[in-house]
C-alpha atoms as a PDB file:
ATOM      1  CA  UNK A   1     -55.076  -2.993 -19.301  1.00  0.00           C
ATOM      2  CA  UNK A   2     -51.281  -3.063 -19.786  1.00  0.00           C
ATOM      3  CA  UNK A   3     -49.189  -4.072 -16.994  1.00  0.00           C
ATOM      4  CA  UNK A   4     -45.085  -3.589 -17.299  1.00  0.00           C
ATOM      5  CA  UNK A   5     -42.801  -5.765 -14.708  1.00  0.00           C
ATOM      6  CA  UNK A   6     -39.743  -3.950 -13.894  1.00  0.00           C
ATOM      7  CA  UNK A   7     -37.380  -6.413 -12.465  1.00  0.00           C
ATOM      8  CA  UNK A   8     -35.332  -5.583  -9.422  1.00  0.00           C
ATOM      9  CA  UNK A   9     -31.533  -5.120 -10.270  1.00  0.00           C
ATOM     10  CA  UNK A  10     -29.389  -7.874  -9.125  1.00  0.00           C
ATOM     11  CA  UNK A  11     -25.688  -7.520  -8.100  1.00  0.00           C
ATOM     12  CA  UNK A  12     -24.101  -8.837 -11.079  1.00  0.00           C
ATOM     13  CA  UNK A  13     -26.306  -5.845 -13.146  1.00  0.00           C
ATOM     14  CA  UNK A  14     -24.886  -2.995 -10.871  1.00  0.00           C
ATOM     15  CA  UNK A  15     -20.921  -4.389 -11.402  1.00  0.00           C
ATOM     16  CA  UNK A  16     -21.828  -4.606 -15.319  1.00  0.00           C
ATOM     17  CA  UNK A  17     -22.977  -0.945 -14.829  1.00  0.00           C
ATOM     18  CA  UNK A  18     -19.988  -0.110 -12.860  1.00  0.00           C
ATOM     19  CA  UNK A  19     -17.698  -1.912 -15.095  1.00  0.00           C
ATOM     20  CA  UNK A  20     -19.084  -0.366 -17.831  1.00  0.00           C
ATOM     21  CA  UNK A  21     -19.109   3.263 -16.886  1.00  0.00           C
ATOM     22  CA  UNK A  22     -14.933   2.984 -15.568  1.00  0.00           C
ATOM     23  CA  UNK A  23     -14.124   1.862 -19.318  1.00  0.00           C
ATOM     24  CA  UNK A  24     -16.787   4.584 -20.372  1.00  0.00           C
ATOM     25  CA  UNK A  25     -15.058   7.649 -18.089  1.00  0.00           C
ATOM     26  CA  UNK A  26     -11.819   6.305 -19.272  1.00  0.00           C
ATOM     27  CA  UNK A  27     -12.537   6.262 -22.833  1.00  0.00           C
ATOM     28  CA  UNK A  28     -13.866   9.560 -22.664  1.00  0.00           C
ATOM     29  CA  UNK A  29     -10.703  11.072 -21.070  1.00  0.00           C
ATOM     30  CA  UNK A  30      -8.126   8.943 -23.077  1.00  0.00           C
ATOM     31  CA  UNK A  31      -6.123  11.723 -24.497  1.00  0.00           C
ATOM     32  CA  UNK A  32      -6.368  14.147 -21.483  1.00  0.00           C
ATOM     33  CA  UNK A  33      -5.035  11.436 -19.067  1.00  0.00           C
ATOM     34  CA  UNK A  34      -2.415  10.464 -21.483  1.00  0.00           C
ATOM     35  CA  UNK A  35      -0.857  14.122 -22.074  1.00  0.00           C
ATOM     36  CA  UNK A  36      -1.030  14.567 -18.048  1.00  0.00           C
ATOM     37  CA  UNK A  37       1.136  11.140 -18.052  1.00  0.00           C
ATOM     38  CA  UNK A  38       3.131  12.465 -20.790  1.00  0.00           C
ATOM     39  CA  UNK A  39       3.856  15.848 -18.784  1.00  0.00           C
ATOM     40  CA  UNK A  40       4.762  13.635 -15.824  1.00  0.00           C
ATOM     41  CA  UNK A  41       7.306  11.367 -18.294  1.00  0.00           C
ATOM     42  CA  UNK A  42       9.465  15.021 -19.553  1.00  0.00           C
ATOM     43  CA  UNK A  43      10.621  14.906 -16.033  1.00  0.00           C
ATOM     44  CA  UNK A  44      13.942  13.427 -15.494  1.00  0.00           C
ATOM     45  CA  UNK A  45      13.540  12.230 -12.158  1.00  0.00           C
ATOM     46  CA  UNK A  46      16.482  10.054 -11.858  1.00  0.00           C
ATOM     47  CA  UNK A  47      17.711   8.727  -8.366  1.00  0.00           C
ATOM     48  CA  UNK A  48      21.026   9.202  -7.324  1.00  0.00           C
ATOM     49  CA  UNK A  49      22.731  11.523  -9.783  1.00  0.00           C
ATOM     50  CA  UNK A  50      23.099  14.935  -7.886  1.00  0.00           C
ATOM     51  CA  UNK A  51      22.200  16.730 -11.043  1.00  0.00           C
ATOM     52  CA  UNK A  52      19.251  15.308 -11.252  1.00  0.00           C
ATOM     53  CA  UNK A  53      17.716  16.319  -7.749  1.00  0.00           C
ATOM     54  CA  UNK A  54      15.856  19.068  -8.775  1.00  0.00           C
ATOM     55  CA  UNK A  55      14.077  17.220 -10.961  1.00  0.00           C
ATOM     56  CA  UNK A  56      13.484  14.309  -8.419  1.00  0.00           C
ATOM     57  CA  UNK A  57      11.942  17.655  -6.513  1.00  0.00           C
ATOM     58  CA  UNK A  58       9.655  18.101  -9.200  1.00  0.00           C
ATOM     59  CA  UNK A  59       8.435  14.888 -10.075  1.00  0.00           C
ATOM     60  CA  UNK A  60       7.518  14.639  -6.195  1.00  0.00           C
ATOM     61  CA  UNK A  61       5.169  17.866  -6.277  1.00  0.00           C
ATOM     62  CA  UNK A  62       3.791  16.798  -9.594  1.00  0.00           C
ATOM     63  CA  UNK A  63       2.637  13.923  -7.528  1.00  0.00           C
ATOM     64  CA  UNK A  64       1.514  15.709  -4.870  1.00  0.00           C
ATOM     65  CA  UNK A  65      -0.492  18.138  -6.909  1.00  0.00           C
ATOM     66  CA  UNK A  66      -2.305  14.741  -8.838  1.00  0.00           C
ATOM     67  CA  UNK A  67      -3.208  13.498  -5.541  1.00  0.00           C
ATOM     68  CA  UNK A  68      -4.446  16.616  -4.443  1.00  0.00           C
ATOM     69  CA  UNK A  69      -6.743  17.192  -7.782  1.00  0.00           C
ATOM     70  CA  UNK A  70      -7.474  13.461  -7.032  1.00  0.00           C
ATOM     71  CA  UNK A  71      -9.040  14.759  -3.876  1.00  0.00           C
ATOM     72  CA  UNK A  72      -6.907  13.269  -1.518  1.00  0.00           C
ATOM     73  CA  UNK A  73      -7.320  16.086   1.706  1.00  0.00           C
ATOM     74  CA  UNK A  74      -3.969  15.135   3.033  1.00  0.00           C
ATOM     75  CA  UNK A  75      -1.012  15.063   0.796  1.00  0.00           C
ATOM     76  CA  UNK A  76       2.720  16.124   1.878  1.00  0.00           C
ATOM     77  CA  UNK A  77       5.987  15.817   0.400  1.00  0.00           C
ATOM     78  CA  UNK A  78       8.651  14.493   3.035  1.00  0.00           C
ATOM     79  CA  UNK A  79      12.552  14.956   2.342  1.00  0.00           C
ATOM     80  CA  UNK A  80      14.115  11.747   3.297  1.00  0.00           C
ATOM     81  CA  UNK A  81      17.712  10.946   2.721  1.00  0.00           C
ATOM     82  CA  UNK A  82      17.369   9.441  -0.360  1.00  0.00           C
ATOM     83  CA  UNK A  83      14.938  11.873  -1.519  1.00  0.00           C
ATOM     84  CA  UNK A  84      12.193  13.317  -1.336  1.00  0.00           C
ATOM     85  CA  UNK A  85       8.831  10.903  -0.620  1.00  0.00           C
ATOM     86  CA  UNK A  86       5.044  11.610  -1.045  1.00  0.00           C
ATOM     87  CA  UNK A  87       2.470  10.925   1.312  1.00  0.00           C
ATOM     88  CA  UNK A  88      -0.916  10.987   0.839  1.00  0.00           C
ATOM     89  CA  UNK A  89      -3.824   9.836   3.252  1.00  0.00           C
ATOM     90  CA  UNK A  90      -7.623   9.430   2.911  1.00  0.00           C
ATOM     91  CA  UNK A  91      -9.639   8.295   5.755  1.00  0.00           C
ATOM     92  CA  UNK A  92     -13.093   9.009   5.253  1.00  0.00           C
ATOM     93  CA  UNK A  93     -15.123   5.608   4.579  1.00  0.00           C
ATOM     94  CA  UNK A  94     -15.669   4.830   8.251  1.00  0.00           C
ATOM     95  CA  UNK A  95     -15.389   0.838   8.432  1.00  0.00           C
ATOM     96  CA  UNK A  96     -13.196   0.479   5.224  1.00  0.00           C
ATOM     97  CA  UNK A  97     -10.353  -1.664   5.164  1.00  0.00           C
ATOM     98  CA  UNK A  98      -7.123   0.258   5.504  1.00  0.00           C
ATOM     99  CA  UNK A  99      -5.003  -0.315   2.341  1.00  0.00           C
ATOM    100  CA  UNK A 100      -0.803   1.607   1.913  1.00  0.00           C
ATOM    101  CA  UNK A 101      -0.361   1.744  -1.917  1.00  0.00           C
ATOM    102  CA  UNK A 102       3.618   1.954  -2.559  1.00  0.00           C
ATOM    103  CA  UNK A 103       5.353   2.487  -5.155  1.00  0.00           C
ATOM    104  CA  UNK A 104       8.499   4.780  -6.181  1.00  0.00           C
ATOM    105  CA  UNK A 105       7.987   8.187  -8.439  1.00  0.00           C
ATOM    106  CA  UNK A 106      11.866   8.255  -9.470  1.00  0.00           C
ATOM    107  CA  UNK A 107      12.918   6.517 -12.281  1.00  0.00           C
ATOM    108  CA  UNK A 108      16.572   4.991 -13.871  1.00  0.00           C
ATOM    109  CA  UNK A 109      19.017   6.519 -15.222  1.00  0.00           C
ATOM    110  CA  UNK A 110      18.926   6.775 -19.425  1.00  0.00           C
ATOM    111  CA  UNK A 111      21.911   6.961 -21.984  1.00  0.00           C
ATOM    112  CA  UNK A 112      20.062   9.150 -24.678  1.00  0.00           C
ATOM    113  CA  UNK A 113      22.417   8.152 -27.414  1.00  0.00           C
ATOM    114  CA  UNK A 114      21.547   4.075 -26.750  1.00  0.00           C
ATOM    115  CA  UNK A 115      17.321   5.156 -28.026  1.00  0.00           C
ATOM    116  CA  UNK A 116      16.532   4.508 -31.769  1.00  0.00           C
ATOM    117  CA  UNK A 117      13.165   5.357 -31.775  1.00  0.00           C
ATOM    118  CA  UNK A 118      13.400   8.462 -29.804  1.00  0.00           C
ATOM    119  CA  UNK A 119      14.814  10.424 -27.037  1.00  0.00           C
ATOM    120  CA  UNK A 120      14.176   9.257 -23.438  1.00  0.00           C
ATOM    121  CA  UNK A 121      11.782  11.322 -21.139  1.00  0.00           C
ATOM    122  CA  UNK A 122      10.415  12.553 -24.367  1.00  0.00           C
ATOM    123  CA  UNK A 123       6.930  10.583 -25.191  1.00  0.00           C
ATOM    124  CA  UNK A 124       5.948   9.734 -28.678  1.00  0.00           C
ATOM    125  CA  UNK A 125       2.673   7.892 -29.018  1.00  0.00           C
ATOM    126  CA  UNK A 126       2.485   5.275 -31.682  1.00  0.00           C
ATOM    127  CA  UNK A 127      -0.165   2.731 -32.322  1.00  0.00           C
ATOM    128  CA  UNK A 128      -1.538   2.887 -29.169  1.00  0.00           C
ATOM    129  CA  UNK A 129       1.830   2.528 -27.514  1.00  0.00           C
ATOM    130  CA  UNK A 130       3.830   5.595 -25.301  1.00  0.00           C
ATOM    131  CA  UNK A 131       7.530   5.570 -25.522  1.00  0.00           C
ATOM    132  CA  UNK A 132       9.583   7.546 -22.899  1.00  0.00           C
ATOM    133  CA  UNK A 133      10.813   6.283 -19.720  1.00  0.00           C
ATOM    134  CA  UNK A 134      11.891   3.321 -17.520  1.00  0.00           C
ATOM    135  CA  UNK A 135       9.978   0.629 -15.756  1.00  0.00           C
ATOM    136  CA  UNK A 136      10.798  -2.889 -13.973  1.00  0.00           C
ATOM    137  CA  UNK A 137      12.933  -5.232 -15.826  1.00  0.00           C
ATOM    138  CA  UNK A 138      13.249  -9.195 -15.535  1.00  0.00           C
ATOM    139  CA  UNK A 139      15.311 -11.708 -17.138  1.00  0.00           C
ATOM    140  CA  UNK A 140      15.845 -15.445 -17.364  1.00  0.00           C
ATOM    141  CA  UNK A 141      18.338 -17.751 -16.086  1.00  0.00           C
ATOM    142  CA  UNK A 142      19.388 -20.399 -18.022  1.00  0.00           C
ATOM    143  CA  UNK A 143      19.209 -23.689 -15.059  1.00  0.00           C
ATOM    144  CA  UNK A 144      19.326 -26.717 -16.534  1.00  0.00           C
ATOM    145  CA  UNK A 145      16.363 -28.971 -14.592  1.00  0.00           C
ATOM    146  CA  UNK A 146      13.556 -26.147 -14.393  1.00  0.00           C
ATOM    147  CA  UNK A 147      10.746 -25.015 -15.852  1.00  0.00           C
ATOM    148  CA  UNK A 148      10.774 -21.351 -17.587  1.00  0.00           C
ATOM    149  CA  UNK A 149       8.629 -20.120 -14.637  1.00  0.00           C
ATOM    150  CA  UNK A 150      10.499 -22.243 -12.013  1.00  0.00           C
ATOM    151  CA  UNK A 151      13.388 -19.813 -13.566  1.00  0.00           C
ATOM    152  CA  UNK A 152      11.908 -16.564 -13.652  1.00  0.00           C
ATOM    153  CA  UNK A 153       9.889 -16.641  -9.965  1.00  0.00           C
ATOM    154  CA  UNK A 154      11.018 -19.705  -7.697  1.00  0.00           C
ATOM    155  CA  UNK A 155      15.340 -19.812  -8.408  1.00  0.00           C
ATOM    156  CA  UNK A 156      17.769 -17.708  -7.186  1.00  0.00           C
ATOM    157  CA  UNK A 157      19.768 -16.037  -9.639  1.00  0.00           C
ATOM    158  CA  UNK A 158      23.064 -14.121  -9.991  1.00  0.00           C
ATOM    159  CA  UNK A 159      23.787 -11.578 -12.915  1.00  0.00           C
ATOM    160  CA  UNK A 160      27.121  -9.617 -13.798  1.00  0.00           C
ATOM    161  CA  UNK A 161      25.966  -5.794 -14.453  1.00  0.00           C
ATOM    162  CA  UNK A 162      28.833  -4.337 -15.486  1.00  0.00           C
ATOM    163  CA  UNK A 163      32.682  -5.387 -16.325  1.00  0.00           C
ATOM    164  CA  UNK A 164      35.301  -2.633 -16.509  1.00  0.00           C
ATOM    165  CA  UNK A 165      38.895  -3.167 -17.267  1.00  0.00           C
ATOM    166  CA  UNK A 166      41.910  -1.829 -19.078  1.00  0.00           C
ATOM    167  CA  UNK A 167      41.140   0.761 -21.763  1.00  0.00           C
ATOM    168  CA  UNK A 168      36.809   1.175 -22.202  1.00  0.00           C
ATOM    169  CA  UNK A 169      37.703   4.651 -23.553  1.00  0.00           C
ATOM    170  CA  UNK A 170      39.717   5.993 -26.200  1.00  0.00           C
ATOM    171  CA  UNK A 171      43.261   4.000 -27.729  1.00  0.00           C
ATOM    172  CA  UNK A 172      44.174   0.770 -26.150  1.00  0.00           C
ATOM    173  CA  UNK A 173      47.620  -0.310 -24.769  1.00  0.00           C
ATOM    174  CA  UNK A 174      47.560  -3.856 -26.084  1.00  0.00           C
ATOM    175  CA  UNK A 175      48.694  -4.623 -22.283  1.00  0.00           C
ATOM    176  CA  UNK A 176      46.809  -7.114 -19.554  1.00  0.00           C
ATOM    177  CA  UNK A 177      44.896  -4.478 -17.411  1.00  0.00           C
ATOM    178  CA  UNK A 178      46.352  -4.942 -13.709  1.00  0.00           C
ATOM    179  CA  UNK A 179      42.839  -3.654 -12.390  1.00  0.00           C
ATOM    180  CA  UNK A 180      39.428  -4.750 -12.547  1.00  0.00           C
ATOM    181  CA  UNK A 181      36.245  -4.264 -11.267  1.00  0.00           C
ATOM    182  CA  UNK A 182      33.039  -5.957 -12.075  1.00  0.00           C
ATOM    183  CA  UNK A 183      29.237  -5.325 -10.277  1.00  0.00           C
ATOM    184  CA  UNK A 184      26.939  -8.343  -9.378  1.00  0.00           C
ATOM    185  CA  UNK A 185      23.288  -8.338  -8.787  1.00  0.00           C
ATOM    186  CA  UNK A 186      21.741 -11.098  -6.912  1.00  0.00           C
ATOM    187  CA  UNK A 187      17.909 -12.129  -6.290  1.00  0.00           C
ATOM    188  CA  UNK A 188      17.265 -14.586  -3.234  1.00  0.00           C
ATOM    189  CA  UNK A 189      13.978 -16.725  -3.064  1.00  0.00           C
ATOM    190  CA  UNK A 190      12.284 -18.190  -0.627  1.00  0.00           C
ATOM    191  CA  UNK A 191      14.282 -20.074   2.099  1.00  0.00           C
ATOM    192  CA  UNK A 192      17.446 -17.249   1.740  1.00  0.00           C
ATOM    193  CA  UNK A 193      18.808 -14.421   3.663  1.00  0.00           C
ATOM    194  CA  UNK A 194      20.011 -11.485   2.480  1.00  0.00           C
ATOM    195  CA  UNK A 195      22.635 -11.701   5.137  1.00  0.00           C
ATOM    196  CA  UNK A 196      23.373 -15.610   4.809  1.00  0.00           C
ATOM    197  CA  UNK A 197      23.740 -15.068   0.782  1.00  0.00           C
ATOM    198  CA  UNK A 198      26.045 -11.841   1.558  1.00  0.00           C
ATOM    199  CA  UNK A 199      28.408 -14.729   3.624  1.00  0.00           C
ATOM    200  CA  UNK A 200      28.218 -17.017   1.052  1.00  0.00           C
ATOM    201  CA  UNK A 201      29.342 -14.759  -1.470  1.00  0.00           C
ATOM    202  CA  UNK A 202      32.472 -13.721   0.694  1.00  0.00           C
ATOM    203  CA  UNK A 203      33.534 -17.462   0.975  1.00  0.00           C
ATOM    204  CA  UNK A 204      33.164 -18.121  -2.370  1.00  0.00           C
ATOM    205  CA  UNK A 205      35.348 -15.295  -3.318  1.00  0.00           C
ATOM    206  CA  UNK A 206      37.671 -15.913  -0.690  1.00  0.00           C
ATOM    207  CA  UNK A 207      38.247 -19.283  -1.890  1.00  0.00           C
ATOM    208  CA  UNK A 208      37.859 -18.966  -5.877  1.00  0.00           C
ATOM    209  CA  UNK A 209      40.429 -16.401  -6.094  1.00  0.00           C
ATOM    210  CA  UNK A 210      44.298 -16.963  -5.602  1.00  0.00           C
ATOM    211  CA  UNK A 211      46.028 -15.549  -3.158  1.00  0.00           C
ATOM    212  CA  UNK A 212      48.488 -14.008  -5.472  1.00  0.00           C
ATOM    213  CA  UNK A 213      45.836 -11.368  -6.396  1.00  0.00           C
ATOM    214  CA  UNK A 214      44.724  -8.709  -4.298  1.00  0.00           C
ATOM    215  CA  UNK A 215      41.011  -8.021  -4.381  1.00  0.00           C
ATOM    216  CA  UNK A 216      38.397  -5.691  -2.476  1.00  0.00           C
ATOM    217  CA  UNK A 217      34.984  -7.146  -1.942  1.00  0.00           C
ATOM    218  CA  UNK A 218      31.783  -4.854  -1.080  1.00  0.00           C
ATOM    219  CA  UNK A 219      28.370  -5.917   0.068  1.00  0.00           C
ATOM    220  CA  UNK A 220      25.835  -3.571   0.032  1.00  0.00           C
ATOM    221  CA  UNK A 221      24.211  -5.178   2.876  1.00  0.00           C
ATOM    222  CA  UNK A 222      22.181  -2.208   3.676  1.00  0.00           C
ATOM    223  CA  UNK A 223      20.066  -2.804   0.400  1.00  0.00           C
ATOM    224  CA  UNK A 224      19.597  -6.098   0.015  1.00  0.00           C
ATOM    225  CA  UNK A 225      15.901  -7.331   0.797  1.00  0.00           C
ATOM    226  CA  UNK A 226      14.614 -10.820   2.182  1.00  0.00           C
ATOM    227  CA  UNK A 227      12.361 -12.394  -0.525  1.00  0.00           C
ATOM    228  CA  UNK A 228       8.569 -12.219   0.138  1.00  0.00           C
ATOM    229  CA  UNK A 229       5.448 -14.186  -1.088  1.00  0.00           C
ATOM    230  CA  UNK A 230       2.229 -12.983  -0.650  1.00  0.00           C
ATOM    231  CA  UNK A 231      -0.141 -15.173   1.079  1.00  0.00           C
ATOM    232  CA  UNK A 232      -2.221 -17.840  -1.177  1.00  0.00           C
ATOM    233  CA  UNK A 233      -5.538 -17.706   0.954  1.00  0.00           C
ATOM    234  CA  UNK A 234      -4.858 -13.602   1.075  1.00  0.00           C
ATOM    235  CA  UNK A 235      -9.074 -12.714   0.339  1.00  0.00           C
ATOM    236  CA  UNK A 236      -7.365  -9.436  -1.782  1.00  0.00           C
ATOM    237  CA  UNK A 237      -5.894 -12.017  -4.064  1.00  0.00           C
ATOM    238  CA  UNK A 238      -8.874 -13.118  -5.475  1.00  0.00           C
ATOM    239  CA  UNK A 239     -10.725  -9.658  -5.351  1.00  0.00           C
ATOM    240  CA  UNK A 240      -7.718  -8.348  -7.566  1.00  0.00           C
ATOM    241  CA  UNK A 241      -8.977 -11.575  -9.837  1.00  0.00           C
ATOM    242  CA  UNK A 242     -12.111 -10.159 -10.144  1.00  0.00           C
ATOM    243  CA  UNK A 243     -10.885  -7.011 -10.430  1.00  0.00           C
ATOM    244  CA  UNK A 244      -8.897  -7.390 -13.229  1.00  0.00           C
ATOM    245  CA  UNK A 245     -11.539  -9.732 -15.317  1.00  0.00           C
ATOM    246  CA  UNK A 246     -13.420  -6.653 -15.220  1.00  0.00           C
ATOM    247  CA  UNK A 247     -10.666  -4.185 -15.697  1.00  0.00           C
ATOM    248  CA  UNK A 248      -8.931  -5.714 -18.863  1.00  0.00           C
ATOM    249  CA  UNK A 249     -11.957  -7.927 -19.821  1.00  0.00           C
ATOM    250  CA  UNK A 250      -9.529 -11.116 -20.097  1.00  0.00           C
ATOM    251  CA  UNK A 251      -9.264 -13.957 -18.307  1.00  0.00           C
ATOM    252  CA  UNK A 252      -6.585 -13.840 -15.755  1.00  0.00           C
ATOM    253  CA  UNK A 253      -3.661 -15.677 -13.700  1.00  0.00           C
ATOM    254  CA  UNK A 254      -1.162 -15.242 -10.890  1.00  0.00           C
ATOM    255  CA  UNK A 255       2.457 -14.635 -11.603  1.00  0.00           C
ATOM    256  CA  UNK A 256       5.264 -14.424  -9.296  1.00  0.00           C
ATOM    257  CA  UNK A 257       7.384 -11.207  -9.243  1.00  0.00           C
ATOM    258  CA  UNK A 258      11.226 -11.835  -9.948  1.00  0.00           C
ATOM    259  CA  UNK A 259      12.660  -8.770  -8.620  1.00  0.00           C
ATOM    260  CA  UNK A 260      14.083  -7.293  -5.779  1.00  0.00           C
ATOM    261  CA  UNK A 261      11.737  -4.785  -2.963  1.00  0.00           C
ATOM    262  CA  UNK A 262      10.678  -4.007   0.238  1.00  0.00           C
ATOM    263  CA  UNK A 263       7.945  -6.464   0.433  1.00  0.00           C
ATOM    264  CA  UNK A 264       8.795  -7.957   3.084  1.00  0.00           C
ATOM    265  CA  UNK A 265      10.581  -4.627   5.149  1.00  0.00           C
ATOM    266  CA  UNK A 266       6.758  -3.204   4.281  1.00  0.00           C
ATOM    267  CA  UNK A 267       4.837  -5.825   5.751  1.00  0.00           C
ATOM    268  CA  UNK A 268       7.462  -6.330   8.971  1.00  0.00           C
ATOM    269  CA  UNK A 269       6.978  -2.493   9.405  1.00  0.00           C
ATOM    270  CA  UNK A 270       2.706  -2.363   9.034  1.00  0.00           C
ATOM    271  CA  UNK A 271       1.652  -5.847   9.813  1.00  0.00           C
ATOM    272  CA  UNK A 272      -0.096  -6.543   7.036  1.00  0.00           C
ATOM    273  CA  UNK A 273       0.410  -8.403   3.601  1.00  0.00           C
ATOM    274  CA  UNK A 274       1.658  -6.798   0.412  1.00  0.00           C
ATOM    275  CA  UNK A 275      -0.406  -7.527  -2.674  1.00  0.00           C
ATOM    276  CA  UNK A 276       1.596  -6.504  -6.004  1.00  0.00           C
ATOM    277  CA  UNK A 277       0.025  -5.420  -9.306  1.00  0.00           C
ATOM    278  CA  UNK A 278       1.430  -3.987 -12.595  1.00  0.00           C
ATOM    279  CA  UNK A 279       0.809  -2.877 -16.187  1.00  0.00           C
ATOM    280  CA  UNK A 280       4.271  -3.520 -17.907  1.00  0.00           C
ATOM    281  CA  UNK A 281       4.300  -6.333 -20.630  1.00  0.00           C
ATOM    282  CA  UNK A 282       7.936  -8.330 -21.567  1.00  0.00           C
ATOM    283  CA  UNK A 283       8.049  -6.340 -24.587  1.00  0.00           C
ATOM    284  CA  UNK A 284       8.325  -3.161 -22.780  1.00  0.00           C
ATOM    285  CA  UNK A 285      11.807  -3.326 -22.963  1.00  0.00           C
ATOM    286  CA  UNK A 286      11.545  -2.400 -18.691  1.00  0.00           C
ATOM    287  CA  UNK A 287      14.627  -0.357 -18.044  1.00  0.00           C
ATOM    288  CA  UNK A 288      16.076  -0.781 -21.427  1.00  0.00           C
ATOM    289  CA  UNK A 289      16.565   1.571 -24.360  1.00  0.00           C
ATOM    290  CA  UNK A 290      13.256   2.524 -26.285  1.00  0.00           C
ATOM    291  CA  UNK A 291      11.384   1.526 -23.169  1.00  0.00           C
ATOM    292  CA  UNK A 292       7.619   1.947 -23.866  1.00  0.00           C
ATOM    293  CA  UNK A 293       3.909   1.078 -22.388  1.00  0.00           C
ATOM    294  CA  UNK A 294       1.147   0.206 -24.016  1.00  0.00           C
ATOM    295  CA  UNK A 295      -1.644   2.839 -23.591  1.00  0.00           C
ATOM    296  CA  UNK A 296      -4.649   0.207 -23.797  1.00  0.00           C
ATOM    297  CA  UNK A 297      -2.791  -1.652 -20.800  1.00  0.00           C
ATOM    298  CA  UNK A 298      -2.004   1.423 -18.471  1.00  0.00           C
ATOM    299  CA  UNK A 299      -5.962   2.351 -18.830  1.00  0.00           C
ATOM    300  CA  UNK A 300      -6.902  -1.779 -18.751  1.00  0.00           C
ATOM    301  CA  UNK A 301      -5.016  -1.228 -15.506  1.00  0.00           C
ATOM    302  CA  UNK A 302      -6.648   2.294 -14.231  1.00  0.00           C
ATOM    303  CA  UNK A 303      -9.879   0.426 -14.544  1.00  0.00           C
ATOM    304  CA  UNK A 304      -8.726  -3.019 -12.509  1.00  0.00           C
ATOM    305  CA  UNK A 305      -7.673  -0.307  -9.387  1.00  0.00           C
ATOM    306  CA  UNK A 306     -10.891   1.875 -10.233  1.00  0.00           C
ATOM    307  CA  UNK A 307     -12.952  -1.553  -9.498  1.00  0.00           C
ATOM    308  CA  UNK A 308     -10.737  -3.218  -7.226  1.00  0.00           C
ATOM    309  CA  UNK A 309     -11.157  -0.505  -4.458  1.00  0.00           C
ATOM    310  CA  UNK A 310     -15.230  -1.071  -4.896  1.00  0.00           C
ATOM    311  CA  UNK A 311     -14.702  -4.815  -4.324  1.00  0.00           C
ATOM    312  CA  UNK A 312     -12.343  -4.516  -1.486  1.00  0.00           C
ATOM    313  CA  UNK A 313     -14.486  -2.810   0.732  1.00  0.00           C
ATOM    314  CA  UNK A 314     -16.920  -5.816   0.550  1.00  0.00           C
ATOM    315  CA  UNK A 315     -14.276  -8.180   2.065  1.00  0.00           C
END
């Protein structure tokens, strides 16, 4: 007589069936999730510029009508003064952590005439790669005495934005411009202020520049955010790890984040710690001309948060 052994399944079998049927579903709905991106990219939802509002307004109920479909059974779209804000709220695993996901649906402001390969808020897909709209951007400063990464995540750094002076536009006078205005950005690190930086800054200008040249000095205070670290025994941490060998089927590190936010305002506000994650790659060109995302990454990383909420719930 024949006898067949069926063995039981063990945990590491159910996440390879899990893992396997995210990349599966995602697979299957590639090129639907990718033209629902696409319609969400035509919208030029830039912040700030009073022409755009209406399409700020849009790209807020195009949210709100994703989470809905998502089946989120609360979702509402708040005007704020900067505009408007989505909100969306699902409370219906009794004993689950809970976890605020934030992030911004607006997007920066694009000179169409500075694209090559094509217009901006219009998508083009090429070799497995979207090009459209605008995402973080980082950049290097060049400190004698530290490491690349000591650089990008652990120093402060100052940039110049912008310079304007005499003639930008049109014939010049071939005369010394008696006016000039120039815009600094400045990221703090760990062990700085916002406020004490701010004071610095004034005392450097007030003593760098001669008094035989008058000079207005603005600090935009009100924006500037207190650097943040998220917690190195944080138990999310390494479930994002996990998360994320599954998701992009890679091994993976930890990287610092070299960029202004409301980390800290966030956790100060909720009381809990903020854990970051993101999809864009240095060659992105993030908030550049040409910007673009890799389409293999953006689903890589719709499978890391597809698994990460399964593994969170077991912390």
């Amino acid at each position: 007589m024949d006898r067949t052994t069926t063995a039981p399944i063990g945990e590491n079998d159910e996440r390879r069936v899990m893992t396997e049927g995210v990349h599966d579903f995602l697979a299957r709905h590639r090129d639907a999730l990718v033209e629902e991106l696409s319609g969400w990219i035509r919208l030029r939802s830039v912040a700030g510029l009073p022409e755009r509002v209406p399409d700020v307004r849009r790209s807020a109920n195009w949210l709100a009508g994703t989470l809905r479909d998502a089946g989120f059974p609360s979702v509402e779209v708040w005007d704020t003064e900067g505009g408007p804000a989505v909100y969306a709220q699902w409370c219906e695993a009794p004993g689950a952590p809970t976890v605020l996901v934030y992030s911004h649906h607006d997007v920066r402001a694009a000179k169409d005439d500075n694209w090559d390969q094509c217009p901006p808020f219009e998508p083009v897909v090429r070799d497995g790669t979207s090009t459209a709209a605008a995402l973080p951007t980082r950049s290097i400063g060049g400190e004698a005495g530290y490491t690349v990464l000591e650089r990008l995540w652990t120093r402060p750094a100052l940039e110049v934005i912008s310079v304007i002076a005499g003639d930008p536009i049109g014939a010049g006078r071939a005369a010394i411009p008696s006016v000039a205005a120039a815009d600094l950005s400045i990221r703090i690190v760990a062990g700085q202020h916002a406020r004490t930086v701010g004071e610095q800054l004034r005392r450097w200008v007030a003593d760098t520049i001669s008094d035989r040249f008058d000079y207005q000095l603005t600090v935009a205070e009100e924006t500037g955010q207190e650097p943040y670290r998220t917690p190195d025994d944080l138990p999310a941490v390494e479930v994002l790890a996990q998360a994320m060998r599954e998701g992009f089927r890679r091994p993976v590190g930890r990287m610092g984040n070299a960029g202004g936010g409301p980390a800290q305002l966030l956790t100060d506000v909720v009381g809990a710690p903020v854990l970051f994650f993101g999809t864009g790659l240095p060659e992105d060109h993030w908030h550049d001309s040409d910007e673009r995302a890799s389409i293999d990454v953006l689903l890589a990383g719709a499978a890391t948060l597809a698994l990460f909420w399964d593994r969170l719930i077991q912390v």
